[in-house]
C-alpha atoms as a PDB file:
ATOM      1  CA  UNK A   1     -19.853 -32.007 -20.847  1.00  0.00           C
ATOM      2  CA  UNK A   2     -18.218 -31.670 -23.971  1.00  0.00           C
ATOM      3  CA  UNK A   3     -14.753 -32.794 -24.833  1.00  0.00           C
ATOM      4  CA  UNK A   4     -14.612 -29.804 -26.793  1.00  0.00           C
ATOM      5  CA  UNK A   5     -12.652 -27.068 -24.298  1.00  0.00           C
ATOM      6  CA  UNK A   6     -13.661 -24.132 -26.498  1.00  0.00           C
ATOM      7  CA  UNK A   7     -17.374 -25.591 -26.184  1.00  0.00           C
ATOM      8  CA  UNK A   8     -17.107 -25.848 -22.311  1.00  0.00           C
ATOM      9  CA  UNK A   9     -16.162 -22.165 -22.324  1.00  0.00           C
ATOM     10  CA  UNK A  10     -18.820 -20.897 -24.683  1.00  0.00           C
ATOM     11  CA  UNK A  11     -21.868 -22.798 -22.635  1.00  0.00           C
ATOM     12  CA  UNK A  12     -20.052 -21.567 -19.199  1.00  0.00           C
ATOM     13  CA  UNK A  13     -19.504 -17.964 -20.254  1.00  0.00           C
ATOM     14  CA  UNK A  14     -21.032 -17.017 -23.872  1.00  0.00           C
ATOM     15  CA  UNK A  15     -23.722 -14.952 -21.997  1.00  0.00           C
ATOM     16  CA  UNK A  16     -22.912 -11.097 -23.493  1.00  0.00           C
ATOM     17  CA  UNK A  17     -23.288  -8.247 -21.012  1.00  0.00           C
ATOM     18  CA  UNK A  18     -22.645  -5.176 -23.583  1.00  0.00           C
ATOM     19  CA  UNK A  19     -20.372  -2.579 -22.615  1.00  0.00           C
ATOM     20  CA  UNK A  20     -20.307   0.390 -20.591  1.00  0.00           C
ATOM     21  CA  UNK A  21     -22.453   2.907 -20.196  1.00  0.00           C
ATOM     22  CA  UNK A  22     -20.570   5.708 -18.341  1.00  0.00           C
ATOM     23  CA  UNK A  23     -16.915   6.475 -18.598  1.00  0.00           C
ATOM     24  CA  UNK A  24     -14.553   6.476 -15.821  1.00  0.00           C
ATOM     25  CA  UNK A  25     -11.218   8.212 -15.014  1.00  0.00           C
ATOM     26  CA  UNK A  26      -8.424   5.877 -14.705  1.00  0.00           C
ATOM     27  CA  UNK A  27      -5.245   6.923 -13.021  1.00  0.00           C
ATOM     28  CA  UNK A  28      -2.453   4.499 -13.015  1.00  0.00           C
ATOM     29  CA  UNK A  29       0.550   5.858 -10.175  1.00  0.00           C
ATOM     30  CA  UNK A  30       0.473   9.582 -10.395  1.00  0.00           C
ATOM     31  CA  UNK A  31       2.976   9.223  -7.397  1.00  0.00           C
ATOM     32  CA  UNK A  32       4.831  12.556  -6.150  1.00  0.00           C
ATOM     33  CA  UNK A  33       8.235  10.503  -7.779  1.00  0.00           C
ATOM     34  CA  UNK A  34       7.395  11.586 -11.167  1.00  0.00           C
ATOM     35  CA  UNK A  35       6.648  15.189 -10.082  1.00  0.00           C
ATOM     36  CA  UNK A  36      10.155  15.923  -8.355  1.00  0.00           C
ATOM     37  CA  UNK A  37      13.279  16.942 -10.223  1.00  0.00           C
ATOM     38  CA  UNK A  38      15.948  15.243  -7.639  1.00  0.00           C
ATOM     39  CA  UNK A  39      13.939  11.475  -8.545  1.00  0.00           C
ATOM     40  CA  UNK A  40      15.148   9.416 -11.243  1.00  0.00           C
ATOM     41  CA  UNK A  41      11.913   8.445 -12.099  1.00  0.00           C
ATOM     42  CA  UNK A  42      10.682  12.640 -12.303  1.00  0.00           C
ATOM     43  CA  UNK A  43       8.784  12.564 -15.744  1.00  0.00           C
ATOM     44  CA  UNK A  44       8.280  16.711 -15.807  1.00  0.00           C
ATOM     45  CA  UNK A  45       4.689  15.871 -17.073  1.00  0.00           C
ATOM     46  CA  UNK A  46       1.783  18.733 -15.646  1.00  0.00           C
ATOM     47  CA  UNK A  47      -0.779  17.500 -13.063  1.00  0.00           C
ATOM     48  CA  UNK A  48      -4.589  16.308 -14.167  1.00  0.00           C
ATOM     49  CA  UNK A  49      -6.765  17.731 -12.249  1.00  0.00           C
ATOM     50  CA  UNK A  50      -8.937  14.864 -12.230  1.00  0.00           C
ATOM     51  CA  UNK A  51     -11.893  16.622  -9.741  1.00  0.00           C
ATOM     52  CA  UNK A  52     -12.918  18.572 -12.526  1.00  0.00           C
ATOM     53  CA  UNK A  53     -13.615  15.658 -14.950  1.00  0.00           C
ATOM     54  CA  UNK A  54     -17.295  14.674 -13.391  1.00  0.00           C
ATOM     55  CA  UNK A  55     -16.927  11.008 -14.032  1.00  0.00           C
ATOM     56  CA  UNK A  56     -15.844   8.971 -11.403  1.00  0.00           C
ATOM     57  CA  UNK A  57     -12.075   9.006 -10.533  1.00  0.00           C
ATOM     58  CA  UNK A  58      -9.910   5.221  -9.702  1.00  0.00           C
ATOM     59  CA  UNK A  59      -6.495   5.598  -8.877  1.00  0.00           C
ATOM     60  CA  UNK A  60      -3.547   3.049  -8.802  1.00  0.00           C
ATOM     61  CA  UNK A  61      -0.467   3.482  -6.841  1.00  0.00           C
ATOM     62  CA  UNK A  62       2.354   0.932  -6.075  1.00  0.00           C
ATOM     63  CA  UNK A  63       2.943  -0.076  -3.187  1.00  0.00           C
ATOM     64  CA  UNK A  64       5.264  -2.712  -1.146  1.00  0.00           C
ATOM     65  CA  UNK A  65       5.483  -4.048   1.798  1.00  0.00           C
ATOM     66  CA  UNK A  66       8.762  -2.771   3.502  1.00  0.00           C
ATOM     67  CA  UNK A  67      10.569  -6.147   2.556  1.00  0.00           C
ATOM     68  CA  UNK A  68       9.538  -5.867  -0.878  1.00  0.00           C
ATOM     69  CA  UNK A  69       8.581  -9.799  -0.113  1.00  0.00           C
ATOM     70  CA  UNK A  70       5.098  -8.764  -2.204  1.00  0.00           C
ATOM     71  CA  UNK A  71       7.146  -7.593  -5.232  1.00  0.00           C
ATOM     72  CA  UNK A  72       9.103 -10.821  -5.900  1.00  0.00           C
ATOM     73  CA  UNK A  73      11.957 -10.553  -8.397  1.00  0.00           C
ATOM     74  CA  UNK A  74      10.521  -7.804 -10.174  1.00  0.00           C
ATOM     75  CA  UNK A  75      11.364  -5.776  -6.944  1.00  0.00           C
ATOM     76  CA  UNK A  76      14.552  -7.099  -6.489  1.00  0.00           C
ATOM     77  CA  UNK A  77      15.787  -6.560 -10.081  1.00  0.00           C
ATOM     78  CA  UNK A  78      14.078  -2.873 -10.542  1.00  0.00           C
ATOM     79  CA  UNK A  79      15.917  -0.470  -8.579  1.00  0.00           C
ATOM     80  CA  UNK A  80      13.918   2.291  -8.321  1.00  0.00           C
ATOM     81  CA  UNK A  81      10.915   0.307  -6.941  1.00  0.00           C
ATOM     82  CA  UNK A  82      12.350   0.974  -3.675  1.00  0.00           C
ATOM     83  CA  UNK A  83      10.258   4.013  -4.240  1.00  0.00           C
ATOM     84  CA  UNK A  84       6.983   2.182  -3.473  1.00  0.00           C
ATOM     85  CA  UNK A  85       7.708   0.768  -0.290  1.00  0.00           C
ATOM     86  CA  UNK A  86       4.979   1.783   1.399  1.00  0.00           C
ATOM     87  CA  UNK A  87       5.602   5.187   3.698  1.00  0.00           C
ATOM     88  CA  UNK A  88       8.223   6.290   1.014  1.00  0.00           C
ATOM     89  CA  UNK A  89       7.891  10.282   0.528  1.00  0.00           C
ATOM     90  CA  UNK A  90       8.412   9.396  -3.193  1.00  0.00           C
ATOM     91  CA  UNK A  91       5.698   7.127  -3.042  1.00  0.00           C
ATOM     92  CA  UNK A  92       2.830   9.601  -1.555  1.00  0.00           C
ATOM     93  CA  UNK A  93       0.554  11.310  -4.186  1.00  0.00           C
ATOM     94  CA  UNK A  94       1.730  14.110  -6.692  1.00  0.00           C
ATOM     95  CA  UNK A  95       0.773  17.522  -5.871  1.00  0.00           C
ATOM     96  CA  UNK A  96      -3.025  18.190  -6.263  1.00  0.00           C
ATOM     97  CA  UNK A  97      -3.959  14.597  -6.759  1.00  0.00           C
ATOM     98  CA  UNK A  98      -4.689  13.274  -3.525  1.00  0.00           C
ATOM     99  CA  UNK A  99      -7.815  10.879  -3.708  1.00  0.00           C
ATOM    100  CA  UNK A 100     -10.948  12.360  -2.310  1.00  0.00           C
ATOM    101  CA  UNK A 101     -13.014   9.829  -0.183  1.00  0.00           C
ATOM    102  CA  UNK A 102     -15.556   8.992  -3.015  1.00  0.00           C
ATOM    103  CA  UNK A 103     -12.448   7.857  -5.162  1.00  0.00           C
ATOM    104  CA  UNK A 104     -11.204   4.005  -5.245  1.00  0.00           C
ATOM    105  CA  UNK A 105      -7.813   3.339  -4.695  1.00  0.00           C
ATOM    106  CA  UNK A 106      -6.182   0.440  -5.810  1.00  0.00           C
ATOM    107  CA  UNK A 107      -2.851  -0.916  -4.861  1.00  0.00           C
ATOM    108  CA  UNK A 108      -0.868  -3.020  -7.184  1.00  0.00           C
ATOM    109  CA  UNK A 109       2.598  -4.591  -7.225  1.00  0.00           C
ATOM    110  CA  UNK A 110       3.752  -4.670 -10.947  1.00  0.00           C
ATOM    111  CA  UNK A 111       3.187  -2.986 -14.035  1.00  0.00           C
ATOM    112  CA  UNK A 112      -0.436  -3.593 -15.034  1.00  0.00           C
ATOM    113  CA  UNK A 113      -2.847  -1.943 -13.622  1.00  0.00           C
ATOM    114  CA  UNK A 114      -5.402  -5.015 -14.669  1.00  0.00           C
ATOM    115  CA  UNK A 115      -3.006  -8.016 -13.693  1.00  0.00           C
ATOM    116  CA  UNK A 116      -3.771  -9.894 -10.515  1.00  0.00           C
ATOM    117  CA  UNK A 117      -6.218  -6.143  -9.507  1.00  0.00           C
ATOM    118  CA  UNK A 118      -9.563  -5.755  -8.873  1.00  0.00           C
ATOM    119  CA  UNK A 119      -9.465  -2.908 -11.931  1.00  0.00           C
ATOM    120  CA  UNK A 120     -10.909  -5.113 -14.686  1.00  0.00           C
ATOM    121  CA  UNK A 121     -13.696  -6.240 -12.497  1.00  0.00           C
ATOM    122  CA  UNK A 122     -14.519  -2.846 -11.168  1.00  0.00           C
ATOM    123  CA  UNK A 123     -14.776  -1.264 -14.453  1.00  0.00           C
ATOM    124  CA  UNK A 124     -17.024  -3.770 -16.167  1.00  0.00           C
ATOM    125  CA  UNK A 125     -19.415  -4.261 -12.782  1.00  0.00           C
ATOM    126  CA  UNK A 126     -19.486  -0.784 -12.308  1.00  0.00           C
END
């Protein structure tokens, strides 16, 4: 062992995998909020209709637990995270773009899709 941290690193992981070979469809919280005019968080953007793409579909949504106790500050400061409490209407899938049972869903609690998810890993091991 080196005393050298960036020499650690290399001998532990300097082994290069390459990169993809088949694309995915990544969907980060297309959540029936942004789809309805009443929300403050409605975005008035049209629906994907991600069955048609032929590559395989991975969703996100956000989702708390009912306390929010999951979301830390970043719930409590964010109002309309209340939202994502799981079993909120607002929180259910827009229209059309309820996952299929071949399609991964993954929950998250803040912003990133990639931070503290199993995303990253899916998408390079996949």
């Amino acid at each position: 062992m080196s005393d050298d941290l960036l020499e650690n690193y290399k001998r532990a992981y300097n082994t290069k995998v390459g990169i993809g070979q088949k694309p995915a469809l990544v969907m980060i919280d297309f959540c029936r909020a942004y789809f309805e005019p009443d929300c403050d968080l409605y975005c008035g953007q049209p629906v994907v209709d991600a069955n048609k793409a032929g590559v395989p579909v991975i969703l996100t949504c956000v989702q708390y637990h009912a306390s929010g106790v999951d979301g830390g500050r970043f719930f409590e400061k964010a109002a309309p995270l209340r939202y994502f409490v799981k079993g909120h209407p607002m929180a259910d899938w827009g229209p059309g773009l309820t996952p299929h049972d071949d399609e991964l869903v993954i929950p998250k609690q803040y912003p990133s899709a990639f931070f503290g998810t199993s995303l990253a890993s899916t998408l390079t091991g996949s």
